[in-house]
Protein backbone atom coordinates (compact mmCIF):
# COMPACT_ATOMS: atom_id res chain seq x y z
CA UNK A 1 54.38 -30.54 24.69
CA UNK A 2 51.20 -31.45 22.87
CA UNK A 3 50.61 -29.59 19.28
CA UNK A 4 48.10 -26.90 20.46
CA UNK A 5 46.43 -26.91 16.84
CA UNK A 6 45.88 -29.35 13.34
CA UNK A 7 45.24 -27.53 10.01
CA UNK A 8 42.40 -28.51 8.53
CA UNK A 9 42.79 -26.74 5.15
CA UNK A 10 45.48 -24.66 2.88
CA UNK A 11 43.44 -22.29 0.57
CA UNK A 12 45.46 -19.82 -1.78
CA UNK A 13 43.48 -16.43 -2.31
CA UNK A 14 44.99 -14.13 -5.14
CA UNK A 15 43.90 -10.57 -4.22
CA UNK A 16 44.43 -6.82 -5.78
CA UNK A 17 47.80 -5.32 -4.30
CA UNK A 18 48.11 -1.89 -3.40
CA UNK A 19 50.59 -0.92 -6.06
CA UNK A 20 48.25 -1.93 -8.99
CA UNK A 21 49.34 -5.95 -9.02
CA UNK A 22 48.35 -8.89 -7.45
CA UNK A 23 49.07 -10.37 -4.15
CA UNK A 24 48.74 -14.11 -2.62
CA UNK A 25 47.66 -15.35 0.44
CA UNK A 26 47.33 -18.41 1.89
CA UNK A 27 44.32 -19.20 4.25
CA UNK A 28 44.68 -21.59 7.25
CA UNK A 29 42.39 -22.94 8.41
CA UNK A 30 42.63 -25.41 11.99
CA UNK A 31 41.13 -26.98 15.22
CA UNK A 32 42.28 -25.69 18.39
CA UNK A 33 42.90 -29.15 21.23
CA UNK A 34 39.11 -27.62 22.11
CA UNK A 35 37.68 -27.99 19.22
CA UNK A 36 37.19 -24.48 18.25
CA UNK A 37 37.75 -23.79 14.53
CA UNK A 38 39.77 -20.78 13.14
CA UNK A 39 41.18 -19.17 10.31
CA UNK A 40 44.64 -16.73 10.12
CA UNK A 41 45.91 -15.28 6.56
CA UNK A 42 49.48 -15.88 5.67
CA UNK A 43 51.58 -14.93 2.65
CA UNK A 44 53.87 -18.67 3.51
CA UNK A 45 52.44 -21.74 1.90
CA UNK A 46 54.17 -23.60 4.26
CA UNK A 47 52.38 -24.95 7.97
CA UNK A 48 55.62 -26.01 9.87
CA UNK A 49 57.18 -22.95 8.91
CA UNK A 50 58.78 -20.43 11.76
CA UNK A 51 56.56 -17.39 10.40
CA UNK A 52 53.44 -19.56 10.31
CA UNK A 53 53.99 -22.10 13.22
CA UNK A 54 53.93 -19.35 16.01
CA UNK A 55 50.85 -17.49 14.83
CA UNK A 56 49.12 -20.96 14.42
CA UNK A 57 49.81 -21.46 18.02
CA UNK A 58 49.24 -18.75 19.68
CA UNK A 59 46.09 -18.31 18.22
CA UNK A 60 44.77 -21.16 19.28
CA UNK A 61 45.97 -21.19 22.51
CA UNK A 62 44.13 -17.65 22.86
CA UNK A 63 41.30 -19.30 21.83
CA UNK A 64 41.59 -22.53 24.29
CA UNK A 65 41.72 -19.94 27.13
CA UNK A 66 38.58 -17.77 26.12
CA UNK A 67 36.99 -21.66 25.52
CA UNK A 68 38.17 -22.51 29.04
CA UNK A 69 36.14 -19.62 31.09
């Protein structure tokens, strides 16, 4: 099976937490097999990851089929 996505970009975001601290995100950003461009917000710096991998995915095949009608 083809990879349904490439990142494109790994941008770490620091932003307030609820309990008075500081959280960090990571930003993904990728190319569906379309060509449509996304983004999804992670707290795992890591892409091949199994949190990260799925959500990559099935983003972006959500986004090939809304691209394919």
């Amino acid at each position: 099976m083809a990879k349904e996505y490439d990142v494109l970009a790994i941008d770490e975001l620091t932003r307030p937490d609820d309990l008075r601290g500081v959280k960090t995100v990571f930003r993904y950003t990728a190319r569906t097999r379309g060509g449509t461009r996304f983004t999804v917000e992670l707290d795992d710096p890591d892409p091949t990851s199994e949190k990260v991998a799925p959500v990559l995915a099935a983003k972006a095949i959500a986004l090939d089929k809304i691209l394919a009608l």
